[in-house]
C-alpha atoms as a PDB file:
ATOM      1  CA  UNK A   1     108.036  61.871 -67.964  1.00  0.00           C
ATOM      2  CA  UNK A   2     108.410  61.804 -64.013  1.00  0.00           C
ATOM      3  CA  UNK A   3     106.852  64.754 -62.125  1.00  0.00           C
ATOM      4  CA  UNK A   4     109.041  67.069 -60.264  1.00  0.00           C
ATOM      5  CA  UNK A   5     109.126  66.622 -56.590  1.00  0.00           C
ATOM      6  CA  UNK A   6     107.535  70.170 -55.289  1.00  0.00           C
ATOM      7  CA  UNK A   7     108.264  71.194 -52.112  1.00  0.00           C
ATOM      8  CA  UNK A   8     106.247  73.213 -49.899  1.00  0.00           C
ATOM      9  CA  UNK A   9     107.235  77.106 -48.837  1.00  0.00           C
ATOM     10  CA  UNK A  10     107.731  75.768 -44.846  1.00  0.00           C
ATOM     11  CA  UNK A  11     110.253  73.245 -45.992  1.00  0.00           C
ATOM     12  CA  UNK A  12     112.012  75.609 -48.224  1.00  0.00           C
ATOM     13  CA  UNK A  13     112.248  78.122 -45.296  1.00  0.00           C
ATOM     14  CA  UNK A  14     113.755  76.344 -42.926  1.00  0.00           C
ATOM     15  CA  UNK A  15     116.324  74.474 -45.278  1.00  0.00           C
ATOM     16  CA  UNK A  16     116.957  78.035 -46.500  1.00  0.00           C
ATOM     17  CA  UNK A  17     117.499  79.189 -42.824  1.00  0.00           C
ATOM     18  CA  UNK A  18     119.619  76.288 -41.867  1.00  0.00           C
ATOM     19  CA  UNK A  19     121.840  76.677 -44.814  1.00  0.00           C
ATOM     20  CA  UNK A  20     122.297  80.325 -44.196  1.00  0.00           C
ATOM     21  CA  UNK A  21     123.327  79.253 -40.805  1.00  0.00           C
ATOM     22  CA  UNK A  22     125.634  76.627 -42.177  1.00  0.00           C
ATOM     23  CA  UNK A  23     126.874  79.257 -44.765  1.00  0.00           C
ATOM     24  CA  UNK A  24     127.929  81.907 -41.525  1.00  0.00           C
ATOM     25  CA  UNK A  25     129.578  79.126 -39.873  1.00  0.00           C
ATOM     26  CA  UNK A  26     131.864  78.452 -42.870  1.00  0.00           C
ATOM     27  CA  UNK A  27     132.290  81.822 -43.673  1.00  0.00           C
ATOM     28  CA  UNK A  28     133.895  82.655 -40.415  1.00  0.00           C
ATOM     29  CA  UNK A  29     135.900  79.866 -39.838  1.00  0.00           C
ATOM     30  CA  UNK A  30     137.220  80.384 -43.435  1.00  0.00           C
ATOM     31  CA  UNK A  31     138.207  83.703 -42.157  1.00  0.00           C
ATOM     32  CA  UNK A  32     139.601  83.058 -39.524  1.00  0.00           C
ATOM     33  CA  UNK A  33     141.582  80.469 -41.059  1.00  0.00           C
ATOM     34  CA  UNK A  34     145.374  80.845 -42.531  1.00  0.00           C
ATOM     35  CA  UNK A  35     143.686  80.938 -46.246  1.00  0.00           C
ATOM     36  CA  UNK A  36     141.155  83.137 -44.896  1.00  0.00           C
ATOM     37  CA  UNK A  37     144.024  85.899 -44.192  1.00  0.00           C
ATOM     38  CA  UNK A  38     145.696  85.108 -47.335  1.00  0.00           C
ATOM     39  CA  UNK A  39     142.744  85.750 -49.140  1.00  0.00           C
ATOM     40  CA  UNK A  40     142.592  89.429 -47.501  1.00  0.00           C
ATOM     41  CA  UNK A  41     145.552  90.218 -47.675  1.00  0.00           C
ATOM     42  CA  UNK A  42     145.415  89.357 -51.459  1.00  0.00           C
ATOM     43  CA  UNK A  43     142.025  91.511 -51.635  1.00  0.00           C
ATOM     44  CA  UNK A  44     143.804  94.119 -49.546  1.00  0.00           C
ATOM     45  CA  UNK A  45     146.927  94.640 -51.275  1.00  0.00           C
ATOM     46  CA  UNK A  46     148.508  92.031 -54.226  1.00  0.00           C
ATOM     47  CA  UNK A  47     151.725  93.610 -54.581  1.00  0.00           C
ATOM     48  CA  UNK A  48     152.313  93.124 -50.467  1.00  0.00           C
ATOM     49  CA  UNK A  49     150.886  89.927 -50.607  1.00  0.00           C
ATOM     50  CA  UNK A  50     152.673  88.909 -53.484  1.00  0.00           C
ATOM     51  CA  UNK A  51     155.886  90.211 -51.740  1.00  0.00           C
ATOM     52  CA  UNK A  52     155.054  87.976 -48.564  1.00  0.00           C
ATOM     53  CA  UNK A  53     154.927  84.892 -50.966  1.00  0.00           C
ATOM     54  CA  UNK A  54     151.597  83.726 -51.293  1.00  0.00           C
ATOM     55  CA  UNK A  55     150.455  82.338 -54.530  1.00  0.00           C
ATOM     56  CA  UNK A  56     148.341  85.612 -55.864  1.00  0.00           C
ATOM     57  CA  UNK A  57     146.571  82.744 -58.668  1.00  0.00           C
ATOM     58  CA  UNK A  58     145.973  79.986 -56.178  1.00  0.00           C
ATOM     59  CA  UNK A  59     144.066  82.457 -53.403  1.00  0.00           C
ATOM     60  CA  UNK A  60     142.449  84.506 -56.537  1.00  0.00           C
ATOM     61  CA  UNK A  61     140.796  81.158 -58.088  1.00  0.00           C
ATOM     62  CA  UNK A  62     140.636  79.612 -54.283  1.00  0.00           C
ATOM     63  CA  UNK A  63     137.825  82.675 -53.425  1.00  0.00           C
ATOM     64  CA  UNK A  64     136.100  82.563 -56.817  1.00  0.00           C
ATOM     65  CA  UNK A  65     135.371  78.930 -56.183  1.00  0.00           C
ATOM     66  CA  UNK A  66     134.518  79.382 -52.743  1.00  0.00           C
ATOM     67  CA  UNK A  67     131.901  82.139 -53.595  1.00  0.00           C
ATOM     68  CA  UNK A  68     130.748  79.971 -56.786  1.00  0.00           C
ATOM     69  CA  UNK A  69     129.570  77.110 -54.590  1.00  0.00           C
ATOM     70  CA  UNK A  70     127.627  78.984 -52.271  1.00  0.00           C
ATOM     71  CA  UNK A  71     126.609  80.869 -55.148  1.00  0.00           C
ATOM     72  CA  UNK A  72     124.882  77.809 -56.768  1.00  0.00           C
ATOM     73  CA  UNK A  73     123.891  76.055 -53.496  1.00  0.00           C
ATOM     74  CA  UNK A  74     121.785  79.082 -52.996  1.00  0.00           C
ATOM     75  CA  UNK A  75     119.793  78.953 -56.063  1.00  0.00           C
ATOM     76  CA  UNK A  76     119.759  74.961 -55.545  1.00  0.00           C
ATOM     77  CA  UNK A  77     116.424  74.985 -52.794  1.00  0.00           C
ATOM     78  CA  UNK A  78     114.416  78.003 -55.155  1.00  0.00           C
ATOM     79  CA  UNK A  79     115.074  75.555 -58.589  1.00  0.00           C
ATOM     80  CA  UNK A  80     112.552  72.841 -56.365  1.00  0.00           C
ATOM     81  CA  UNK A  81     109.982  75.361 -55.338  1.00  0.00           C
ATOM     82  CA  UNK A  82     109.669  76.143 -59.279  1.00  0.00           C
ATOM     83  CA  UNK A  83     107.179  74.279 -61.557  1.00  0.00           C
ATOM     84  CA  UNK A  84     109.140  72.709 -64.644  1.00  0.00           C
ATOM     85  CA  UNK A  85     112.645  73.572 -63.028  1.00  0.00           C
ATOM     86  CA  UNK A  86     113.486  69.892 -62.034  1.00  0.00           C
ATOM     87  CA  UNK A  87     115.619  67.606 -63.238  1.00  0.00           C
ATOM     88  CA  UNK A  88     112.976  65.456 -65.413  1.00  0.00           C
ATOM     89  CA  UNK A  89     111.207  68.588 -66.733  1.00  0.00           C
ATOM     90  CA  UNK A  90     110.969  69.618 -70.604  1.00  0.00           C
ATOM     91  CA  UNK A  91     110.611  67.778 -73.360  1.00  0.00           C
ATOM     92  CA  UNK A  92     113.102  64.646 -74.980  1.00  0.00           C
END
């Protein structure tokens, strides 16, 4: 099979360091932002928030999917740095 592209510890450093600044970025501007609040205020309190008429579902799934993706895009750079981890590794 192909060999997996391995990526030095440098590289991985700074595209881990310019991702976590990426990540802030969105972060706050997601909180700051009119979901942002809903999103609190369904954290906070659902009954209230409920009461105010947001959509408890839509914000509940909204933040799991939010926190998912940075979840996996995290993991994404260590998966190169990894011997056997890429996508042509392991047997057919």
């Amino acid at each position: 099979g192909l060999a997996t592209i391995q990526y030095g510890k440098s590289y991985l450093f700074i595209y881990c360091f310019a991702f976590l600044l990426i990540t802030l970025a969105v972060i706050q501007n997601l909180i700051k932002s009119k979901h942002g609040r809903a999103i609190i205020a369904v954290r906070d309190n659902e009954i209230a928030a409920e009461s105010c008429g947001l959509n408890i579902m839509f914000y509940k799934c909204f933040g799991f999917a939010v926190s998912a993706f940075f979840a996996a895009a995290r993991r994404s750079p260590i998966s190169f740095s990894l011997p056997g981890t890429g996508m042509y590794s392991g047997s057919n």
